[in-house]
Protein backbone atom coordinates (compact mmCIF):
# COMPACT_ATOMS: atom_id res chain seq x y z
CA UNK A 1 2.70 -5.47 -10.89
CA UNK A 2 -0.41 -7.74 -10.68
CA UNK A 3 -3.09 -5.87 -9.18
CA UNK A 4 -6.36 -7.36 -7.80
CA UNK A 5 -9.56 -5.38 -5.99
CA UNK A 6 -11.76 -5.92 -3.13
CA UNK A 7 -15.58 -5.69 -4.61
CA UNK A 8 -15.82 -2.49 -2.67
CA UNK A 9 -13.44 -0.44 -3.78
CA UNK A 10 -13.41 -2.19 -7.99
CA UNK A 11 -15.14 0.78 -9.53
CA UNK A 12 -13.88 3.71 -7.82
CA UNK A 13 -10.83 2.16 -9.46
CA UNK A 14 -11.50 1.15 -12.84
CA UNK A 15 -13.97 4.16 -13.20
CA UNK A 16 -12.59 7.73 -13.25
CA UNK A 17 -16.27 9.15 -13.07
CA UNK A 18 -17.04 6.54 -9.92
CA UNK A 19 -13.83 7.41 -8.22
CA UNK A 20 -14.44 11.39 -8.55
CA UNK A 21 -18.36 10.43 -7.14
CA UNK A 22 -17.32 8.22 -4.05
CA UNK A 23 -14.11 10.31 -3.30
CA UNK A 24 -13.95 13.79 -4.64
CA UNK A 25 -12.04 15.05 -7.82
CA UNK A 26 -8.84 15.53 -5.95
CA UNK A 27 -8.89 11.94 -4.47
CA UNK A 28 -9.85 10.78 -7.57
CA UNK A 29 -6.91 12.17 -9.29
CA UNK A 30 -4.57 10.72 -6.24
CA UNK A 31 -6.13 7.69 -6.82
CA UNK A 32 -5.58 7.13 -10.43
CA UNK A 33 -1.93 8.24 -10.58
CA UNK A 34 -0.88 5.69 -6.99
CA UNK A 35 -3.26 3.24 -9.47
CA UNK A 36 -0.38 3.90 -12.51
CA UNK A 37 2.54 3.80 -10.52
CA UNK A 38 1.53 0.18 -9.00
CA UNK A 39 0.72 -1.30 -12.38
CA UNK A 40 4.36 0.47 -14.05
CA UNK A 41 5.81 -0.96 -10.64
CA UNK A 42 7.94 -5.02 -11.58
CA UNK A 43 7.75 -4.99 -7.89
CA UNK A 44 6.57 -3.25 -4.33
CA UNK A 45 10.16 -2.39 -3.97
CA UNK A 46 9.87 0.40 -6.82
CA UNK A 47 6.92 2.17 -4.79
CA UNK A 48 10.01 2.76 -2.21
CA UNK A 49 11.44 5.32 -4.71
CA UNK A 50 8.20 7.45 -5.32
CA UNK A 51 8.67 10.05 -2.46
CA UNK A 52 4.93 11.17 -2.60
CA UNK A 53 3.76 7.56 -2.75
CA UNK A 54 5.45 7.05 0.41
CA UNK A 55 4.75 3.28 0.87
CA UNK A 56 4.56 1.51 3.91
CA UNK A 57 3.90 -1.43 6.15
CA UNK A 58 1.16 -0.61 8.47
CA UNK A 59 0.93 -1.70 12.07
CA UNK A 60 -0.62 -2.70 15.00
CA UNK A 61 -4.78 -3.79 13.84
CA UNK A 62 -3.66 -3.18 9.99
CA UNK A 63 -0.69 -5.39 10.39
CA UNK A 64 -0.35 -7.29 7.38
CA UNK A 65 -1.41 -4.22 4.99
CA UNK A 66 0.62 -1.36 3.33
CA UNK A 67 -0.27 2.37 1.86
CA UNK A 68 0.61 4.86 0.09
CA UNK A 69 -0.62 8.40 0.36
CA UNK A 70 -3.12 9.84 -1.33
CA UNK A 71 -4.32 13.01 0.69
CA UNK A 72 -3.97 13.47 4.08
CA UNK A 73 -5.39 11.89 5.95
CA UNK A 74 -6.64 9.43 3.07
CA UNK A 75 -4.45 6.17 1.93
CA UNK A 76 -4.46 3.54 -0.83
CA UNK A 77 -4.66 0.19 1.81
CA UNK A 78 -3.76 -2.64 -0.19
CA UNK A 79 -2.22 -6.27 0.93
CA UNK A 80 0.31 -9.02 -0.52
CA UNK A 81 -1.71 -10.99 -2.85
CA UNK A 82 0.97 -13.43 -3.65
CA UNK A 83 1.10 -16.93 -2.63
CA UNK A 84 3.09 -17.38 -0.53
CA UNK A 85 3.55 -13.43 0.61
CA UNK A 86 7.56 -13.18 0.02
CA UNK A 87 9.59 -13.21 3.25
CA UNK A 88 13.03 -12.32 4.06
CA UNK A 89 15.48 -14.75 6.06
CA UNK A 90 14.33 -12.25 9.16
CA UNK A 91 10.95 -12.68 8.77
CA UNK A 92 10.33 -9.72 7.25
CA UNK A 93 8.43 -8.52 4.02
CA UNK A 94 10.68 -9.36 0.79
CA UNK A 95 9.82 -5.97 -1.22
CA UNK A 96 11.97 -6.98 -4.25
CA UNK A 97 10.10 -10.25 -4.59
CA UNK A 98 5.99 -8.50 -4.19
CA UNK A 99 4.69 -9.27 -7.59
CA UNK A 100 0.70 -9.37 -7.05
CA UNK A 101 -1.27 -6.81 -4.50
CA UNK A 102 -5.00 -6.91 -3.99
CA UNK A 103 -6.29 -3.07 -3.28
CA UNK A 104 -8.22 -3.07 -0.44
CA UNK A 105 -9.71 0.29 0.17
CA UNK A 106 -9.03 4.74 0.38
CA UNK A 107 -9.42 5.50 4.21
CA UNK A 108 -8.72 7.67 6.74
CA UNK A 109 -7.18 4.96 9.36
CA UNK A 110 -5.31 6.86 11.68
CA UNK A 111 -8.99 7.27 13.64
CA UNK A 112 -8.51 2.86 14.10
């Protein structure tokens, strides 16, 4: 999978020694293996079959934006970066067809 950054979060993922400064050693390590399993992924629909990952749509405010675990209460946020975002006949997100994410940020957004 194609995977883009937001400026904010671009070194704590290209830099193991950033990622353990701005999120901890455990994080860190969380970090870098969801990182690995999104690049090895052809498309979102693989992240489905990585229990731990546990991808997901979010809702309500975050609408628009998956995760996957890192952990608790942390999460990889990330949206569709392709264009257009893939859509089922019902509307709904075409996981087989998500080539291209752009990682948004590790929070805590169950406080939102």
């Amino acid at each position: 999978m194609e995977i883009a950054f937001h400026a904010k979060i671009r070194k704590a993922c290209e830099s193991t020694i950033e990622a353990i400064r701005k999120l901890g050693p455990e994080r860190a390590k969380l970090l870098q293996r969801r990182l690995g399993d999104l690049i090895a992924a052809d498309s979102l629909e693989d992240m489905r079959n990585i229990q731990q990952a546990r991808c997901h749509e979010l809702k309500g405010n975050l609408a628009g934006q998956l995760a996957v675990d890192l952990k608790h209460p942390y999460r990889l946020v990330f949206e569709v970066a392709d264009d257009p975002i893939p859509k089922m006949p019902s509307g709904g997100l075409d996981w087989k067809n998500v080539r291209s994410i752009r990682i948004l940020e590790v929070t805590d957004y169950h406080g939102y």
